[in-house]
PDB file of N, CA and C in Angstrom:
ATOM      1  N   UNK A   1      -2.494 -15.725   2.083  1.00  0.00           N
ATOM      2  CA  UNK A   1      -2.170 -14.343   2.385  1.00  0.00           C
ATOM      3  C   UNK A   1      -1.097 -14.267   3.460  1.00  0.00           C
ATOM      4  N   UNK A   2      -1.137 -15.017   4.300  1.00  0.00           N
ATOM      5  CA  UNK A   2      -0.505 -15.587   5.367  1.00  0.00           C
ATOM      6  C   UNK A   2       1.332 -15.334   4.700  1.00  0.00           C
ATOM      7  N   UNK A   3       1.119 -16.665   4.203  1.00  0.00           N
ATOM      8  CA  UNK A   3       2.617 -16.939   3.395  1.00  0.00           C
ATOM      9  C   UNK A   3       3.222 -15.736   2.259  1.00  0.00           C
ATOM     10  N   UNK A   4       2.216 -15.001   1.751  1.00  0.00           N
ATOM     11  CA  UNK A   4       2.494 -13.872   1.284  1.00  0.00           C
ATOM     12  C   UNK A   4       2.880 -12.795   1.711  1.00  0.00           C
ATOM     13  N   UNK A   5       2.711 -12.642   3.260  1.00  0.00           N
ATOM     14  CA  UNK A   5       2.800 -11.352   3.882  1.00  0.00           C
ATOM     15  C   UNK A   5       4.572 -11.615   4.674  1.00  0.00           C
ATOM     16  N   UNK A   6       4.714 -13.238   5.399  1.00  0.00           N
ATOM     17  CA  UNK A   6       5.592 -13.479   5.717  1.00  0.00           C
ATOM     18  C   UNK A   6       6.692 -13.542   4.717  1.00  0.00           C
ATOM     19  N   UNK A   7       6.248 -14.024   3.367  1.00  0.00           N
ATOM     20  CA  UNK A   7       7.519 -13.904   2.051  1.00  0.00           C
ATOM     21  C   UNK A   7       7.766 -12.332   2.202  1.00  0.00           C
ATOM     22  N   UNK A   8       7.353 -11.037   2.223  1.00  0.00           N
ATOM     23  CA  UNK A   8       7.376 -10.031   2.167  1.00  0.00           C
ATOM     24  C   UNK A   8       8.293  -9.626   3.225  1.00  0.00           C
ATOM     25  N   UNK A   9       8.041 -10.423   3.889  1.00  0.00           N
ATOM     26  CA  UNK A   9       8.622  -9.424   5.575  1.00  0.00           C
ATOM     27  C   UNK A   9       7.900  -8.824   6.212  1.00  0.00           C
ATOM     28  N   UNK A  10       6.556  -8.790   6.340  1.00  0.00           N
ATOM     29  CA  UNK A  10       5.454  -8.401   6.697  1.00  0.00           C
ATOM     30  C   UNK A  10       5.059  -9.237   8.200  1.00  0.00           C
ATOM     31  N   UNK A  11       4.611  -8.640   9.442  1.00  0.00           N
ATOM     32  CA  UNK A  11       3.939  -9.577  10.686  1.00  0.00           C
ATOM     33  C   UNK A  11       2.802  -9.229  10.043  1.00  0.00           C
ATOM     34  N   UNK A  12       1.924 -10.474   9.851  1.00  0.00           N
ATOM     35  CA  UNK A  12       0.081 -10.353   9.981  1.00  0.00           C
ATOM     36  C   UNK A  12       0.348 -10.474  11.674  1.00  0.00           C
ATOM     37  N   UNK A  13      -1.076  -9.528  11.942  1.00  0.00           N
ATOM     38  CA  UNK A  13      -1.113  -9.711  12.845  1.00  0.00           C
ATOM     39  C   UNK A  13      -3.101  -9.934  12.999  1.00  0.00           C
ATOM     40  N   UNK A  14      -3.484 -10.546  13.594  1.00  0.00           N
ATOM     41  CA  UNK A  14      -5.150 -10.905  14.089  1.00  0.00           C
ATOM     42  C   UNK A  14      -5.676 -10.842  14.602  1.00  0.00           C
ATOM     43  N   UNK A  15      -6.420  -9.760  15.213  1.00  0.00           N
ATOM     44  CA  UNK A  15      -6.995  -9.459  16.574  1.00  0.00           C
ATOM     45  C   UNK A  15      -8.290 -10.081  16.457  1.00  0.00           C
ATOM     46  N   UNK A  16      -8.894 -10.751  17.449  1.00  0.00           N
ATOM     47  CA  UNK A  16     -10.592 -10.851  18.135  1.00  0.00           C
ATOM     48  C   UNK A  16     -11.052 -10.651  17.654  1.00  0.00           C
ATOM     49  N   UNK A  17     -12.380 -11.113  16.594  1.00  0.00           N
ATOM     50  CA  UNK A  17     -13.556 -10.421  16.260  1.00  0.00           C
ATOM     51  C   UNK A  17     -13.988  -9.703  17.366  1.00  0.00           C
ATOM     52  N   UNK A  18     -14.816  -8.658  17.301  1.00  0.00           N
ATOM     53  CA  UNK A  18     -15.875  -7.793  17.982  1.00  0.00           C
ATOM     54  C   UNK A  18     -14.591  -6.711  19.156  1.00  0.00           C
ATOM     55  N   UNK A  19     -13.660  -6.833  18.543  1.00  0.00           N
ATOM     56  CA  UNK A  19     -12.480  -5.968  19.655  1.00  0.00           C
ATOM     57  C   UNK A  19     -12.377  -4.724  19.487  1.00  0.00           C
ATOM     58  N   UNK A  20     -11.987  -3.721  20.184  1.00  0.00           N
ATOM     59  CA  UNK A  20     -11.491  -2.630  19.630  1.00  0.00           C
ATOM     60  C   UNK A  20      -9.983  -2.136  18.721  1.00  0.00           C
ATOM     61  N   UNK A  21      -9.519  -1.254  18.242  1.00  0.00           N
ATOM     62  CA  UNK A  21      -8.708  -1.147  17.400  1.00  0.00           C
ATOM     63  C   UNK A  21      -8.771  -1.020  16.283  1.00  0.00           C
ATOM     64  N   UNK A  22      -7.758  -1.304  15.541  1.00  0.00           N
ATOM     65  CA  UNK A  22      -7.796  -1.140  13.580  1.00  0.00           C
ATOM     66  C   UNK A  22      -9.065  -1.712  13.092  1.00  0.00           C
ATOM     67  N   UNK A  23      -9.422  -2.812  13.715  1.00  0.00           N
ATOM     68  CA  UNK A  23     -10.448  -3.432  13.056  1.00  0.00           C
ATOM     69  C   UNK A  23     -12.021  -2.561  13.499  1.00  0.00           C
ATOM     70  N   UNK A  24     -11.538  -2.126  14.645  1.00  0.00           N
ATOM     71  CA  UNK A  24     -13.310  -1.280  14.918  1.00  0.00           C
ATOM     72  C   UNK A  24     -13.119  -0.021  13.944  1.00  0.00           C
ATOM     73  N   UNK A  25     -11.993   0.234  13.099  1.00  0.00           N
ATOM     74  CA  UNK A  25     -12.088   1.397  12.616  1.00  0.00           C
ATOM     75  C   UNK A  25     -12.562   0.763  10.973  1.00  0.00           C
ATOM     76  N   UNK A  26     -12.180  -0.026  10.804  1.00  0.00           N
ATOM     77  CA  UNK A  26     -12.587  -0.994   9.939  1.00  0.00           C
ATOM     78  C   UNK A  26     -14.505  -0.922   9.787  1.00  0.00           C
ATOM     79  N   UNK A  27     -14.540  -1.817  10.970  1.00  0.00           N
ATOM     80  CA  UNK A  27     -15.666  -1.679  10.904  1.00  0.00           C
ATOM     81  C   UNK A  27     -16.691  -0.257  10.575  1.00  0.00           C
ATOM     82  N   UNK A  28     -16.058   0.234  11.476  1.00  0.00           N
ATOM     83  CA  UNK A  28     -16.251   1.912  11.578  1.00  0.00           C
ATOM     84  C   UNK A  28     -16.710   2.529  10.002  1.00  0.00           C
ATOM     85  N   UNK A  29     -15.969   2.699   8.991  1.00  0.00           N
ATOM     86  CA  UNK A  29     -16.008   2.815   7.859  1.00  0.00           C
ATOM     87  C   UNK A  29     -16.674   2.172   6.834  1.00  0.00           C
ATOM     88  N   UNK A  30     -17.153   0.876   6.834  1.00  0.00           N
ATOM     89  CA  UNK A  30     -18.337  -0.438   6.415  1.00  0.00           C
ATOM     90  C   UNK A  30     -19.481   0.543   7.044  1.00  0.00           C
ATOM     91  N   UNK A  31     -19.277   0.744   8.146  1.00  0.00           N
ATOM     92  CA  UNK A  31     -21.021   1.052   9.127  1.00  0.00           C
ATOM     93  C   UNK A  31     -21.598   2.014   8.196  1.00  0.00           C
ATOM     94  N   UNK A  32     -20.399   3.599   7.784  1.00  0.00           N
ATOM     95  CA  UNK A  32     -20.431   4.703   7.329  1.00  0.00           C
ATOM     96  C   UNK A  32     -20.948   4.165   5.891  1.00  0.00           C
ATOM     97  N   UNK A  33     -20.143   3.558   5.320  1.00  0.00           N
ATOM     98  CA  UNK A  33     -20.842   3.242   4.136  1.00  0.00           C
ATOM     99  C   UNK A  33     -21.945   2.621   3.470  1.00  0.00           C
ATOM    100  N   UNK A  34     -22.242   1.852   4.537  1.00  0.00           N
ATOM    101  CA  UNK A  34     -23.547   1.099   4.404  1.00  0.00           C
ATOM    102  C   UNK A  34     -24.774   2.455   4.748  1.00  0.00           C
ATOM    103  N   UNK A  35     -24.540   3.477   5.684  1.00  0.00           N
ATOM    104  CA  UNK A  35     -25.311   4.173   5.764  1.00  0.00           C
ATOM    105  C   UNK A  35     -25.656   5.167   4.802  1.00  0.00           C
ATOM    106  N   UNK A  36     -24.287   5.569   4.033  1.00  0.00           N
ATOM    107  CA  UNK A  36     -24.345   6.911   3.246  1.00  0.00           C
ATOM    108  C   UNK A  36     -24.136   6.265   1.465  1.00  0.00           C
ATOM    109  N   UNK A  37     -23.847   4.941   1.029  1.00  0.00           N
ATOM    110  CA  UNK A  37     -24.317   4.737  -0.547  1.00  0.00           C
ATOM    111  C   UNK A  37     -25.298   3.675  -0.320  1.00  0.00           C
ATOM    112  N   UNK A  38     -25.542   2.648   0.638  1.00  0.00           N
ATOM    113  CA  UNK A  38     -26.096   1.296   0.142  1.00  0.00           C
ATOM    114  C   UNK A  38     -28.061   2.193   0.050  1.00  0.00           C
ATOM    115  N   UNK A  39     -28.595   2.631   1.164  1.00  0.00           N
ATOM    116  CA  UNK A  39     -29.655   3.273   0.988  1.00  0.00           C
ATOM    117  C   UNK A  39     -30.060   4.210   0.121  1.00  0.00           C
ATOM    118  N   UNK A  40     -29.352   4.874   0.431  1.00  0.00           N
ATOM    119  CA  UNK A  40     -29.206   6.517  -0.109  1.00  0.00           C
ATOM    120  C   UNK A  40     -29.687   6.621  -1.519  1.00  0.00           C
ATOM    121  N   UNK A  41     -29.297   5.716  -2.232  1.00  0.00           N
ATOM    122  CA  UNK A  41     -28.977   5.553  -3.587  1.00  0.00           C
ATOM    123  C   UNK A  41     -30.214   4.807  -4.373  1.00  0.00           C
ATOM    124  N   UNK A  42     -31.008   4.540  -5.564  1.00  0.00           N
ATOM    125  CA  UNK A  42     -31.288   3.394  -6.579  1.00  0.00           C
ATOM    126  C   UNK A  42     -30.168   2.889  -7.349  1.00  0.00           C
ATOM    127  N   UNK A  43     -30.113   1.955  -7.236  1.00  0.00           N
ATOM    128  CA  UNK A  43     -29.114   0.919  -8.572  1.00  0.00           C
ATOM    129  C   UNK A  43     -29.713   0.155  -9.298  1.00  0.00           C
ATOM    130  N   UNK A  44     -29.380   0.396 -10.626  1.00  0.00           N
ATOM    131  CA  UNK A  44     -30.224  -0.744 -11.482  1.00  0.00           C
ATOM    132  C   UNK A  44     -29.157  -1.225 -11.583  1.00  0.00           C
ATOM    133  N   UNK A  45     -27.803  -1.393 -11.359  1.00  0.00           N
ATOM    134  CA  UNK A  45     -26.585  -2.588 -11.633  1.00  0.00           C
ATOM    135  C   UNK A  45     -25.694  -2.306 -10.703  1.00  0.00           C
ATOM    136  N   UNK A  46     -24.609  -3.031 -10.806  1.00  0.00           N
ATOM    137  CA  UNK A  46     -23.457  -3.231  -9.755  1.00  0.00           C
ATOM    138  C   UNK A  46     -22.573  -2.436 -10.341  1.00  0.00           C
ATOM    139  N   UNK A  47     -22.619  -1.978 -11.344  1.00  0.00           N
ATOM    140  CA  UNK A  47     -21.605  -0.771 -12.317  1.00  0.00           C
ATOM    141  C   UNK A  47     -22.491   0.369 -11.478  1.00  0.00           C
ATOM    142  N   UNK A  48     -23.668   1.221 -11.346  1.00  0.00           N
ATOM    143  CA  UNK A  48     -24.072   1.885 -10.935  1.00  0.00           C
ATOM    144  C   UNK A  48     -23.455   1.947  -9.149  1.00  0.00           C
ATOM    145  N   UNK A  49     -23.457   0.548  -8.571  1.00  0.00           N
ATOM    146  CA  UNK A  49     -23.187   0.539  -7.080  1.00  0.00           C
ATOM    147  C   UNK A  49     -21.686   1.115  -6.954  1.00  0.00           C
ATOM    148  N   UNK A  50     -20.790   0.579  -8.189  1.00  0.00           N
ATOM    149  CA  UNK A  50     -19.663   0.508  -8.065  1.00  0.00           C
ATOM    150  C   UNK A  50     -19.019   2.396  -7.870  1.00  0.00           C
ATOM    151  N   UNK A  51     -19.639   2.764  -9.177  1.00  0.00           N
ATOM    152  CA  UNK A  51     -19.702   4.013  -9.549  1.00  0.00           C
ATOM    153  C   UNK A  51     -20.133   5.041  -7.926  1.00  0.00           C
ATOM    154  N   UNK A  52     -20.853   4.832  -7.661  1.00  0.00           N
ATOM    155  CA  UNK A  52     -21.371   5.593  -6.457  1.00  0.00           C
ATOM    156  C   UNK A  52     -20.247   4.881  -4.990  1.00  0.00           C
ATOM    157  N   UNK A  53     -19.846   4.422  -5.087  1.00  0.00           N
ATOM    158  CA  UNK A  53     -19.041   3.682  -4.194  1.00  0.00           C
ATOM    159  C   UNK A  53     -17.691   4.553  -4.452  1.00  0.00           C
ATOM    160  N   UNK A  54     -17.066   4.415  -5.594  1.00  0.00           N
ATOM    161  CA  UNK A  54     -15.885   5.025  -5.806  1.00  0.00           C
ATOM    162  C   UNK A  54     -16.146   6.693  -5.673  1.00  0.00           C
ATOM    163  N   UNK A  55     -17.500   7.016  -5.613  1.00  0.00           N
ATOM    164  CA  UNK A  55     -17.221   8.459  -5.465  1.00  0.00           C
ATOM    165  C   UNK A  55     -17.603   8.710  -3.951  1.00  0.00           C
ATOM    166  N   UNK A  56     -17.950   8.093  -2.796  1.00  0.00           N
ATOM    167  CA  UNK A  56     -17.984   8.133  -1.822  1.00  0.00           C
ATOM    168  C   UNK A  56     -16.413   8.279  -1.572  1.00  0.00           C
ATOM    169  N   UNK A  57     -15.748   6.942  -1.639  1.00  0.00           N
ATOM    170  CA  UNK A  57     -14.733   7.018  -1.216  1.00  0.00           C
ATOM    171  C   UNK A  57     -13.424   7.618  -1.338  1.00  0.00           C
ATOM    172  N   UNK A  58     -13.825   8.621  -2.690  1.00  0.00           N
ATOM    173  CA  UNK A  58     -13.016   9.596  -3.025  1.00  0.00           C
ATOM    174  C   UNK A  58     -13.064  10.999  -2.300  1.00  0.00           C
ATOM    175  N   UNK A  59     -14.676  11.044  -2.018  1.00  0.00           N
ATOM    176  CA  UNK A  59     -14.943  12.633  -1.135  1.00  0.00           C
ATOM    177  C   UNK A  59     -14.583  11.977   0.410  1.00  0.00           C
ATOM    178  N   UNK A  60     -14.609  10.797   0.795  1.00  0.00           N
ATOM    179  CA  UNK A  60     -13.732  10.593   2.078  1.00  0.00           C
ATOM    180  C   UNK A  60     -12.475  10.702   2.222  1.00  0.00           C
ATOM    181  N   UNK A  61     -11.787  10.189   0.750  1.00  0.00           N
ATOM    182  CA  UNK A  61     -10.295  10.443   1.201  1.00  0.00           C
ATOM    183  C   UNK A  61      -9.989  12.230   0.866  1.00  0.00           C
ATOM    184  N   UNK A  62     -10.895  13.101   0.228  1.00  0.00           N
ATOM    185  CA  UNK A  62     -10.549  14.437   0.088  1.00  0.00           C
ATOM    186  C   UNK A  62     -10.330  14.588   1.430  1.00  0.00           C
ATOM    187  N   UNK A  63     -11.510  14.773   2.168  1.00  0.00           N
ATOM    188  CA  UNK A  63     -11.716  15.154   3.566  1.00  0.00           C
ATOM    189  C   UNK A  63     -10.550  14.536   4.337  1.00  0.00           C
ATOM    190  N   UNK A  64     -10.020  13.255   4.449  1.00  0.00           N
ATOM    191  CA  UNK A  64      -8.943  12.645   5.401  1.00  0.00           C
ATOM    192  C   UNK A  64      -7.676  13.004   4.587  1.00  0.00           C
ATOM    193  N   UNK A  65      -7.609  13.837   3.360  1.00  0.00           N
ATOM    194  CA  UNK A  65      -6.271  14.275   2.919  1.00  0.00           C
ATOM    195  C   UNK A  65      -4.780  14.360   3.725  1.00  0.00           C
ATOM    196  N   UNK A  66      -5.463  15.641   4.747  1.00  0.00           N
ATOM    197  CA  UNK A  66      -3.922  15.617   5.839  1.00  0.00           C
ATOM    198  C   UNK A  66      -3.522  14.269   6.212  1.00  0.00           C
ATOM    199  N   UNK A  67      -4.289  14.124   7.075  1.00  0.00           N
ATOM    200  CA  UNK A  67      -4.402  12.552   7.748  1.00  0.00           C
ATOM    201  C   UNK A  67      -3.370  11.645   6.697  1.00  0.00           C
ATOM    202  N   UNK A  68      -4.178  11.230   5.652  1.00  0.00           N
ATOM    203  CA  UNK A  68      -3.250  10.532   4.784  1.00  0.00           C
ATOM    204  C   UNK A  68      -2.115  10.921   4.692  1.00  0.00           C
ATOM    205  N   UNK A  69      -2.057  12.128   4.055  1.00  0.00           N
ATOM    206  CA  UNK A  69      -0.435  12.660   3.355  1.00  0.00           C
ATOM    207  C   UNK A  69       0.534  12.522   4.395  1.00  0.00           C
ATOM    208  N   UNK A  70      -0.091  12.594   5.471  1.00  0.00           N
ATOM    209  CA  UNK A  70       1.284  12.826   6.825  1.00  0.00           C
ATOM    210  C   UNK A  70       1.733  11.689   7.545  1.00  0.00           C
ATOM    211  N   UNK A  71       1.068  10.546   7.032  1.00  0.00           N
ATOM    212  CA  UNK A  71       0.866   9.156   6.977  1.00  0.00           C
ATOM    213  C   UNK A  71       2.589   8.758   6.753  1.00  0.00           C
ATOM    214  N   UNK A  72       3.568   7.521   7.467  1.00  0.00           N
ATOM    215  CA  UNK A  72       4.355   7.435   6.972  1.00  0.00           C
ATOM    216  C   UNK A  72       4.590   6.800   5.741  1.00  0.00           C
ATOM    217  N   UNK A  73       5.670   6.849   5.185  1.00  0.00           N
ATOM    218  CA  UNK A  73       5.433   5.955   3.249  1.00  0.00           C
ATOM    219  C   UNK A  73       5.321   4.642   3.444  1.00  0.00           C
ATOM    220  N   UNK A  74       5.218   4.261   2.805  1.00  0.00           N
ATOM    221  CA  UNK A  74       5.015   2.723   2.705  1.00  0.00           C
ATOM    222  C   UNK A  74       6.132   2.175   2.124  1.00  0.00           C
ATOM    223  N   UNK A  75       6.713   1.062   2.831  1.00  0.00           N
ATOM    224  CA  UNK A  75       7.920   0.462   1.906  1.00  0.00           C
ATOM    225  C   UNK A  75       7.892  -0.046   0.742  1.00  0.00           C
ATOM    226  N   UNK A  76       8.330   0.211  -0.542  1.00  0.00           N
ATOM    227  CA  UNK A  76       8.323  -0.342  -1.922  1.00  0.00           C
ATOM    228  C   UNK A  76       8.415  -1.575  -1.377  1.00  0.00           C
ATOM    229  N   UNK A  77       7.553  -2.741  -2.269  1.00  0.00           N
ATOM    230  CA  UNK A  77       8.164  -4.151  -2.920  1.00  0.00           C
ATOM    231  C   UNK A  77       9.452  -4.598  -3.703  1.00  0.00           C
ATOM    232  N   UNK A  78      10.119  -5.261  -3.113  1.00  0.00           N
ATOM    233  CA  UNK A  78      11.409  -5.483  -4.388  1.00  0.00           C
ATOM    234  C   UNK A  78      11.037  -6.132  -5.213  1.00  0.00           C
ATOM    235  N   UNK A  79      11.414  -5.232  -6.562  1.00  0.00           N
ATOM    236  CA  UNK A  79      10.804  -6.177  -7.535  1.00  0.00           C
ATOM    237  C   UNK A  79      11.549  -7.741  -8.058  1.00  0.00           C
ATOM    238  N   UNK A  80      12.304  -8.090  -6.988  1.00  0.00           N
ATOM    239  CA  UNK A  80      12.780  -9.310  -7.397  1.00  0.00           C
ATOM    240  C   UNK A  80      11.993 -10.196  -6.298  1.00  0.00           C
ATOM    241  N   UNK A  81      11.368  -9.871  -5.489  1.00  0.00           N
ATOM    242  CA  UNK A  81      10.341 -10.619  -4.440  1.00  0.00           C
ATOM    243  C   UNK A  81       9.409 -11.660  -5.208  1.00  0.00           C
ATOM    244  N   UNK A  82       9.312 -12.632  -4.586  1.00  0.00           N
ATOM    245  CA  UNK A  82       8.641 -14.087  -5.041  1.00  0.00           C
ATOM    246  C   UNK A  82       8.310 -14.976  -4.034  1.00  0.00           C
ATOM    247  N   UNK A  83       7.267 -15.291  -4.645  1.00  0.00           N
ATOM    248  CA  UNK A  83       6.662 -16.646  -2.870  1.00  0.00           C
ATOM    249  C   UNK A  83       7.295 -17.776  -3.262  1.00  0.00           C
ATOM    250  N   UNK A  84       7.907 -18.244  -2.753  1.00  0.00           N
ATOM    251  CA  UNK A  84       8.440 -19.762  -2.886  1.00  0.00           C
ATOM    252  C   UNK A  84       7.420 -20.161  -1.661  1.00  0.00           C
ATOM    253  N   UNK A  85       6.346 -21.045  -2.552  1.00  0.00           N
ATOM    254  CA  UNK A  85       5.724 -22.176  -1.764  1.00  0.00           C
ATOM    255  C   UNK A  85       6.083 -23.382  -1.303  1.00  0.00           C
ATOM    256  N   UNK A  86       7.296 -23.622  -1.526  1.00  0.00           N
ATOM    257  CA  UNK A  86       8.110 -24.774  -1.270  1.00  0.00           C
ATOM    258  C   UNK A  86       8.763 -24.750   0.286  1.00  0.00           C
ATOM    259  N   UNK A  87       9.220 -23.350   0.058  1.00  0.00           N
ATOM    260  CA  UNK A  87      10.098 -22.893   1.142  1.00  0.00           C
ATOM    261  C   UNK A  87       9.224 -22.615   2.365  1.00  0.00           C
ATOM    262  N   UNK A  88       9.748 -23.229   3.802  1.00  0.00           N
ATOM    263  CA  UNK A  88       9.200 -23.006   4.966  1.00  0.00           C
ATOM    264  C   UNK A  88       9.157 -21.478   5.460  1.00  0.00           C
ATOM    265  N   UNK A  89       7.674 -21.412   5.642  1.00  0.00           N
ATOM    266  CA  UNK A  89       7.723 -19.591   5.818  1.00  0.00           C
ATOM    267  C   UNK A  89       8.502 -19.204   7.566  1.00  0.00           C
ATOM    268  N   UNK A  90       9.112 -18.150   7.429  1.00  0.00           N
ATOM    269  CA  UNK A  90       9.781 -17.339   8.118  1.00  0.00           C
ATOM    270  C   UNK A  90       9.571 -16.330   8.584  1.00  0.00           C
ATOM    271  N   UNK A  91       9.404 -15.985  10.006  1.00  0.00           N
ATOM    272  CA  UNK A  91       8.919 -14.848  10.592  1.00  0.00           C
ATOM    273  C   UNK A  91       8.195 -15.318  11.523  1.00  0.00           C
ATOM    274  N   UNK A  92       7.075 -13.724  12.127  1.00  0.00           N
ATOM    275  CA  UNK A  92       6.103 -14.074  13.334  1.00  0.00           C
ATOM    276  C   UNK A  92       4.952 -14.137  12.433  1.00  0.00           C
ATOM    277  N   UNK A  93       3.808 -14.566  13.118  1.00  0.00           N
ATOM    278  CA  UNK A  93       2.217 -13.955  12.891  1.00  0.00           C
ATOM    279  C   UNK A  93       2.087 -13.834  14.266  1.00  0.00           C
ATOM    280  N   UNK A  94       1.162 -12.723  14.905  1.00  0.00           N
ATOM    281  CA  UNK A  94       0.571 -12.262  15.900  1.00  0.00           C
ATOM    282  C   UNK A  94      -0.797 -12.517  16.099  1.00  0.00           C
ATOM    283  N   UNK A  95      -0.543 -12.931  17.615  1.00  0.00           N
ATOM    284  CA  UNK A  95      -2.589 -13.495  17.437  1.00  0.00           C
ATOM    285  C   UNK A  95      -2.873 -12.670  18.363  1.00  0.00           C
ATOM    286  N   UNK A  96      -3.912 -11.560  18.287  1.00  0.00           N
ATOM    287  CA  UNK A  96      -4.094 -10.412  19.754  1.00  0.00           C
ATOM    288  C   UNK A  96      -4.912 -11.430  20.234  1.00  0.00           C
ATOM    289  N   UNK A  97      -5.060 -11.719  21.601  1.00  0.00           N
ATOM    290  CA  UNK A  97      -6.216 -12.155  22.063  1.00  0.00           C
ATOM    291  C   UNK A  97      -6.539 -11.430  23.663  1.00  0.00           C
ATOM    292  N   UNK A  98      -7.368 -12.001  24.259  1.00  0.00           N
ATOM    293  CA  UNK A  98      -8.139 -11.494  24.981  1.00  0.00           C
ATOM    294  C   UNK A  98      -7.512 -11.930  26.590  1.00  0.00           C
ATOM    295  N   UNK A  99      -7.488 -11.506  27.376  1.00  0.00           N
ATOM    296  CA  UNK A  99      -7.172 -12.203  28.412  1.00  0.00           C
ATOM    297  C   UNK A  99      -8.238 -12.306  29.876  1.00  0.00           C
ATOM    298  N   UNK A 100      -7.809 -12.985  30.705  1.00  0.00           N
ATOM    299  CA  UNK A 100      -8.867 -12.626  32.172  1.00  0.00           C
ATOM    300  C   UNK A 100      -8.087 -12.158  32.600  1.00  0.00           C
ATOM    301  N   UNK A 101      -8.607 -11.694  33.922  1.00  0.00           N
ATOM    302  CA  UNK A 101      -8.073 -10.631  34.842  1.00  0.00           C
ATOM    303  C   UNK A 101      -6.937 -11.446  35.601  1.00  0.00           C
ATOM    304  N   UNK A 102      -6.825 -12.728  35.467  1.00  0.00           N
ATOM    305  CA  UNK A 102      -5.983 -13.503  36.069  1.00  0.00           C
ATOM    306  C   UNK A 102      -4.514 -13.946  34.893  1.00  0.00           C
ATOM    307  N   UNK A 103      -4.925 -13.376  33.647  1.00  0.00           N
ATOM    308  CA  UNK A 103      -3.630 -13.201  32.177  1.00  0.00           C
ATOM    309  C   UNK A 103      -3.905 -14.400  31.599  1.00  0.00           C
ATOM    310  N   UNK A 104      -5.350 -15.610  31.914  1.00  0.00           N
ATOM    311  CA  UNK A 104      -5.514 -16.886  31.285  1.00  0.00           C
ATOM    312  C   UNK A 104      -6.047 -16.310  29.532  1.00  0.00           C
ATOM    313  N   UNK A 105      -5.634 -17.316  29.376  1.00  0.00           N
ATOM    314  CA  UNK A 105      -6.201 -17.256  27.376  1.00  0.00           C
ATOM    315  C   UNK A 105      -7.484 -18.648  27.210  1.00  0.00           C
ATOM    316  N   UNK A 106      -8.336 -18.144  26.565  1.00  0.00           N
ATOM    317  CA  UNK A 106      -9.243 -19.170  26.150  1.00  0.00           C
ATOM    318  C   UNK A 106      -9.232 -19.272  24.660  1.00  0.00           C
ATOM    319  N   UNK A 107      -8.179 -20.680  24.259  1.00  0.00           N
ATOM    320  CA  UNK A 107      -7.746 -20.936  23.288  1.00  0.00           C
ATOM    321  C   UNK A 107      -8.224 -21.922  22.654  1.00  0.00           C
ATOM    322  N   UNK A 108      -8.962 -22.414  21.624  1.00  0.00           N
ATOM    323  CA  UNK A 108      -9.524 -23.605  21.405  1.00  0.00           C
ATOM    324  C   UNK A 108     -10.435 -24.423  22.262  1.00  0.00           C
ATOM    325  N   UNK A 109     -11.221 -23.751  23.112  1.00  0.00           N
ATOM    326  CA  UNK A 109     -11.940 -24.712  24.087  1.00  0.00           C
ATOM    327  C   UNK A 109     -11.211 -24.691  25.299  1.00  0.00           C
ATOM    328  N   UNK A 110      -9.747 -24.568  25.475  1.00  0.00           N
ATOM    329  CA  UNK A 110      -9.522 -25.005  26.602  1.00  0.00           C
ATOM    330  C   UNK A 110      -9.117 -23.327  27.116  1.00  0.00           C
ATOM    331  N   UNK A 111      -8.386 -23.217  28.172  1.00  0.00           N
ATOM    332  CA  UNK A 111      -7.764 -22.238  29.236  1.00  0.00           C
ATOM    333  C   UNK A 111      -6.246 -22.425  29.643  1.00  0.00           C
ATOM    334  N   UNK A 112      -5.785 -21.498  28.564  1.00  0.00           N
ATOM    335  CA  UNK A 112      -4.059 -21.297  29.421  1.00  0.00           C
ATOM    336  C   UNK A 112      -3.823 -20.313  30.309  1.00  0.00           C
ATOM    337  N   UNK A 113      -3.249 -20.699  31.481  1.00  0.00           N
ATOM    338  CA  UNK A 113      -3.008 -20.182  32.745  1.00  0.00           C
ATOM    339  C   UNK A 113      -2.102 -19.084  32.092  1.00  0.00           C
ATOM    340  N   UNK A 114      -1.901 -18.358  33.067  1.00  0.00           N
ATOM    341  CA  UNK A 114      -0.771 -16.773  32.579  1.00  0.00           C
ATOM    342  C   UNK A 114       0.523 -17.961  32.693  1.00  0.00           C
ATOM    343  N   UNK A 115       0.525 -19.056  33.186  1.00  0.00           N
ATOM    344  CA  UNK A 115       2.175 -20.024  33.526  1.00  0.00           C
ATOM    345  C   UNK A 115       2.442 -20.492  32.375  1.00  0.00           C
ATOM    346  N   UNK A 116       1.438 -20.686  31.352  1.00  0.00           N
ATOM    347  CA  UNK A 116       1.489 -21.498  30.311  1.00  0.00           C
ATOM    348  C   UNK A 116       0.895 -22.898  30.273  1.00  0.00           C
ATOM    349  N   UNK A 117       0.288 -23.110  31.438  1.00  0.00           N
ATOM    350  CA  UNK A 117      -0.809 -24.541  31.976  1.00  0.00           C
ATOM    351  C   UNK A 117      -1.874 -24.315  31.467  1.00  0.00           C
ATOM    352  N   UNK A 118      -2.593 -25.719  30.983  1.00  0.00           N
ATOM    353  CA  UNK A 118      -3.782 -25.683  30.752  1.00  0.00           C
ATOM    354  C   UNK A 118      -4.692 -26.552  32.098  1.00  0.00           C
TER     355      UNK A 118
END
């Protein structure tokens, strides 16, 4: 996905599990749904789950309509775009992480100083 997003021109970017941001809104919306189809409901199949799922998330996007529509567009794909897996990918990826009050990172086990020392 990685190499797909960078073939695109796309930054992934990765924040922290358990952080705030896109992803707590993320979460945010899982929580909502787990509360309002996974109970709520009987299913005798996963066509039944599916079915009740897609109509949740249709009376959510009624309700977030504005929200959406005023949303900026999204850039088309060129349709001549292709992953060359061969080719060394190009661009950033972004890693959000966390810092101490002193700007250190706890990266793999160890601790980078705000200097760039471990």
């Amino acid at each position: 996905m990685v190499r797909l997003c960078l073939g695109l021109g796309l930054t992934p970017v990765f924040a922290p599990p358990r952080e705030p941001g896109l992803q707590a809104a993320i979460e945010a919306f899982n929580g909502r749904w787990q509360a309002k189809v996974w109970p709520r409901f009987p299913y005798d199949s996963v066509a039944a789950l599916q079915a009740q799922s897609a109509r949740y998330i249709t009376a959510v996007r009624h309700r977030a309509a504005l929200s959406i529509d005023s949303a900026p567009p999204r850039r088309p794909v060129a349709a001549t775009c292709h992953l060359d897996l061969q080719a060394s990918p190009r661009g950033q990826v972004i890693y959000v992480r966390r810092t101490t009050e002193h700007g250190a990172v706890h990266l793999l086990g160890r601790t980078l100083s705000a200097t760039g020392r471990y």
